[in-house]
N, C-alpha and C. Protein backbone atom coordinates (compact mmCIF):
# COMPACT_ATOMS: atom_id res chain seq x y z
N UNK A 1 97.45 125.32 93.23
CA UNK A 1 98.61 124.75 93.89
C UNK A 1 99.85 125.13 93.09
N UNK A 2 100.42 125.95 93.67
CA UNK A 2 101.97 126.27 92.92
C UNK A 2 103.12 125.05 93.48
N UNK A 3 103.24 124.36 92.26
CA UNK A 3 104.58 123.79 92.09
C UNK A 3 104.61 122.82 93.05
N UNK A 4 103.67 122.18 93.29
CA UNK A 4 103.94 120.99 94.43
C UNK A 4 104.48 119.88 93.47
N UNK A 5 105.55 119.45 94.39
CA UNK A 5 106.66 117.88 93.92
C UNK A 5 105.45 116.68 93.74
N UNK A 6 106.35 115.78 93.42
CA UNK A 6 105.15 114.27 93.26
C UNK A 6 106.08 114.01 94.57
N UNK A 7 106.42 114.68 95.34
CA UNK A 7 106.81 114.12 96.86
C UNK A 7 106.18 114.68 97.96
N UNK A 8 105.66 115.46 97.52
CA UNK A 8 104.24 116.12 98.44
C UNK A 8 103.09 115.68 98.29
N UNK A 9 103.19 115.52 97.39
CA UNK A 9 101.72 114.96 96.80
C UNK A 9 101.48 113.79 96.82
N UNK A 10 102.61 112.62 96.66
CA UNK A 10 102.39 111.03 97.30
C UNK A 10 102.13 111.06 99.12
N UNK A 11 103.22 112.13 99.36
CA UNK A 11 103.06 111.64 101.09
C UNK A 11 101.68 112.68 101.47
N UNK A 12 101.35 113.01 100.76
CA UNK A 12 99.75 113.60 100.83
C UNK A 12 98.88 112.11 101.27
N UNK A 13 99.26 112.08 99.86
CA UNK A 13 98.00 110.48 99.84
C UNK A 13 98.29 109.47 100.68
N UNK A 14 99.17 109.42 100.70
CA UNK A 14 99.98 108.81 102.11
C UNK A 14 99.14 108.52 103.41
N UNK A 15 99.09 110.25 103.63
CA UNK A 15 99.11 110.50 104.99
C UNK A 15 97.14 110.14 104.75
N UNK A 16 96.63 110.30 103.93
CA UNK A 16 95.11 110.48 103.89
C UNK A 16 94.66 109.16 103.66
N UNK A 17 95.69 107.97 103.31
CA UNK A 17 95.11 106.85 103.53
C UNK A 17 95.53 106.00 104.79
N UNK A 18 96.19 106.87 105.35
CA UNK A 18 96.77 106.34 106.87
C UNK A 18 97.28 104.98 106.82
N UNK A 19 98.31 105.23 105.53
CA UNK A 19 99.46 103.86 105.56
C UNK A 19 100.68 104.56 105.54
N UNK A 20 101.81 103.93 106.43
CA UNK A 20 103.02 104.12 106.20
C UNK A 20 103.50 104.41 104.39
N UNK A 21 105.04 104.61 104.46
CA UNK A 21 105.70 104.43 102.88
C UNK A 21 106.03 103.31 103.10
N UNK A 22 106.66 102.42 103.88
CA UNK A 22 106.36 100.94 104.00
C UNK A 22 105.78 100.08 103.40
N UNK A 23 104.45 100.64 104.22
CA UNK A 23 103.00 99.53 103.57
C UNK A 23 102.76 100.44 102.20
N UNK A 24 102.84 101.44 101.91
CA UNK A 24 103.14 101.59 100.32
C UNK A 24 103.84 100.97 99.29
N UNK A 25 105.27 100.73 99.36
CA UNK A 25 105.67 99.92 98.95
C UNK A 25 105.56 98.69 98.80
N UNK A 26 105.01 97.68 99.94
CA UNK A 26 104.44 96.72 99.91
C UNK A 26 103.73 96.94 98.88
N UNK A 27 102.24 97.29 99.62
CA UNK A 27 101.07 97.65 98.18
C UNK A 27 101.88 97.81 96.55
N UNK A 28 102.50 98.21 96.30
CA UNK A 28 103.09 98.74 95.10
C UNK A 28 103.70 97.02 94.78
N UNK A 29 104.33 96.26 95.66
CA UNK A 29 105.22 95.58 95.58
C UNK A 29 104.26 94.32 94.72
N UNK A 30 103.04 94.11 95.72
CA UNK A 30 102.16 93.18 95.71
C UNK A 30 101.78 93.29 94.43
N UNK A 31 100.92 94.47 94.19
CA UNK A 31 100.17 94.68 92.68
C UNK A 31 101.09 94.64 91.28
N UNK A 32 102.56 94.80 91.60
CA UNK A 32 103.41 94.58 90.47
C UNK A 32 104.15 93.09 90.06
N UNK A 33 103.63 92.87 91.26
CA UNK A 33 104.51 91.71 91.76
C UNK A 33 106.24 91.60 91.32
N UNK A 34 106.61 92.80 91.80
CA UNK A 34 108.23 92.87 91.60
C UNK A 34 108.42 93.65 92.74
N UNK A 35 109.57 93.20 93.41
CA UNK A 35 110.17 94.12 94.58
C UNK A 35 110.55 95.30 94.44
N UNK A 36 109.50 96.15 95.21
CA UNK A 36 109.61 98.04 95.03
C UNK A 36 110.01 98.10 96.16
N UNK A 37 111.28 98.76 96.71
CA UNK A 37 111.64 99.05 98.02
C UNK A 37 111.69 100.69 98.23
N UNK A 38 111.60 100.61 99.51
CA UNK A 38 111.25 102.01 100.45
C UNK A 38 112.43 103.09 99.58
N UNK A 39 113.71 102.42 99.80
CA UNK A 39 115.14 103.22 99.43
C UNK A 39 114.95 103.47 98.23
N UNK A 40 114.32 102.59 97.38
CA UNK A 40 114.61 103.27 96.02
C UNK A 40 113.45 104.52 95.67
N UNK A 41 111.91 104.24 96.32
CA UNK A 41 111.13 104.64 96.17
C UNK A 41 111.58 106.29 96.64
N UNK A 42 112.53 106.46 98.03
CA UNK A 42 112.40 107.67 98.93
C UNK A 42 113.55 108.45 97.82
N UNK A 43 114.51 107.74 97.11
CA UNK A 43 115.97 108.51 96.22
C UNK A 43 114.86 108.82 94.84
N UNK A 44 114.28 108.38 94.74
CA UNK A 44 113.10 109.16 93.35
C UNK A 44 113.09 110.31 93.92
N UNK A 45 111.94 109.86 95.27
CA UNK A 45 111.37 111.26 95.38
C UNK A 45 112.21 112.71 95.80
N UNK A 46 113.35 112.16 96.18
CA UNK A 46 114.03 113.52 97.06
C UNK A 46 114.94 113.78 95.80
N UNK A 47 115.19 113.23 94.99
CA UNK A 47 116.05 113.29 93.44
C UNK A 47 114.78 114.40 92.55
N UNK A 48 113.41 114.05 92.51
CA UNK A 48 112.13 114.56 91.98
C UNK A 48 112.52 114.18 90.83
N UNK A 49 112.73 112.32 90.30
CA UNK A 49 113.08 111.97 89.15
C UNK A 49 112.08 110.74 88.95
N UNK A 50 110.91 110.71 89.98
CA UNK A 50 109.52 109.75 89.86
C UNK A 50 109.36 109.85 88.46
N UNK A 51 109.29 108.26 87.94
CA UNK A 51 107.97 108.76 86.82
C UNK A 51 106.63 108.86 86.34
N UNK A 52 106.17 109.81 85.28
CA UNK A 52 104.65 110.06 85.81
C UNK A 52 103.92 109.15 86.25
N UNK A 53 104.54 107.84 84.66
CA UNK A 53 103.38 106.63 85.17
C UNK A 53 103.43 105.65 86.62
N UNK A 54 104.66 106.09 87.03
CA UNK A 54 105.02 105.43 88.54
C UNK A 54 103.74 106.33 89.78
N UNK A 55 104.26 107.47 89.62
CA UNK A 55 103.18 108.55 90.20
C UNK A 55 101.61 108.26 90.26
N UNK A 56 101.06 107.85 88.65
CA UNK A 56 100.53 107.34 88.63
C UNK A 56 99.59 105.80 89.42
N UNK A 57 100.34 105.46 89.38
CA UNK A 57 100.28 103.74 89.63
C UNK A 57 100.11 104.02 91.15
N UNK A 58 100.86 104.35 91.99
CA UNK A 58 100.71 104.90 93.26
C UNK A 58 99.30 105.18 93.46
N UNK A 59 99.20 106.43 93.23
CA UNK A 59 97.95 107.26 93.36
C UNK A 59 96.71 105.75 93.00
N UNK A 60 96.81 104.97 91.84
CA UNK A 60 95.93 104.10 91.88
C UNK A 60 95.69 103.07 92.95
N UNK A 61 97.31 102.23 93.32
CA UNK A 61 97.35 101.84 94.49
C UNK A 61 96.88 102.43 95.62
N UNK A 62 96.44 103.38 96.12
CA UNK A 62 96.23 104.16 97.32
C UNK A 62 94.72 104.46 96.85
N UNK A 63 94.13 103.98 95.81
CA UNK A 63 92.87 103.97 95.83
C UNK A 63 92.61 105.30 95.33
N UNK A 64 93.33 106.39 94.72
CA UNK A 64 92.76 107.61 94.48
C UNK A 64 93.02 107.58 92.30
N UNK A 65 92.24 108.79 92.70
CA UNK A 65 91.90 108.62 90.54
C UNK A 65 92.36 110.36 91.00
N UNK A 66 93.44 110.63 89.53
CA UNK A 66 93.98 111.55 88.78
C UNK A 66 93.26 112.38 88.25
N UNK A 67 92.61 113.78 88.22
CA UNK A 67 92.33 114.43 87.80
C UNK A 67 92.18 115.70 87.01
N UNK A 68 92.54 116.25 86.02
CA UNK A 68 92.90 117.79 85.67
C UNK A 68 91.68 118.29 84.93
N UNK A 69 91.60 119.39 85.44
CA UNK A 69 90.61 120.03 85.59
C UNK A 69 91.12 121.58 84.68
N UNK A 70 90.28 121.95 83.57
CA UNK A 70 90.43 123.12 82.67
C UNK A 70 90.46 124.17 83.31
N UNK A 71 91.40 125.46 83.42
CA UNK A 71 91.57 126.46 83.98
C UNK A 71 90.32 127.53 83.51
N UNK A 72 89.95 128.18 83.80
CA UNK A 72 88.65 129.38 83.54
C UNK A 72 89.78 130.30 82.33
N UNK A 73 90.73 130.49 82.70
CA UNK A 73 91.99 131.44 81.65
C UNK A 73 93.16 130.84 81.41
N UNK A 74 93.57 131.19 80.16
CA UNK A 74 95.02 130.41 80.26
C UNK A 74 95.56 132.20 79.61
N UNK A 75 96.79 132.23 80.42
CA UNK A 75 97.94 133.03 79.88
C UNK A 75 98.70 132.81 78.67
N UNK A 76 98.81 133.18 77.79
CA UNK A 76 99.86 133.36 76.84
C UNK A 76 100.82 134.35 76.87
């Protein structure tokens, strides 16, 4: 995957858990128990100034686990 945003990649998971960014935020809202709103959530992503562990936390909320996986070559 070349260079995909954490704004492709949330409304990925998004779309694959078949919840709105809405009911995302909710979810996000609930499990923090502090008010995460849509507006602030959507000016991260179109800014691409998310942070990881926010990115994070998401991806957990939406039920998915983080993975990186060792390349076969690395360039120098």
């Amino acid at each position: 995957m070349d260079n995909i945003r954490a704004k492709e990649q949330i409304k990925s998971l998004v779309a694959l858990r078949g919840v709105t960014m809405t009911q995302l935020t909710d979810m996000v809202s609930k499990k923090t128990k502090r008010n995460y709103s849509l507006s602030s959530l959507s000016q991260k992503l179109n800014r691409g100034s998310i942070p990881y562990n926010e990115v994070m936390m998401i991806a957990d909320v939406l039920g998915f686990n983080v993975s990186y996986e060792r390349k076969e070559k690395i360039d120098f």
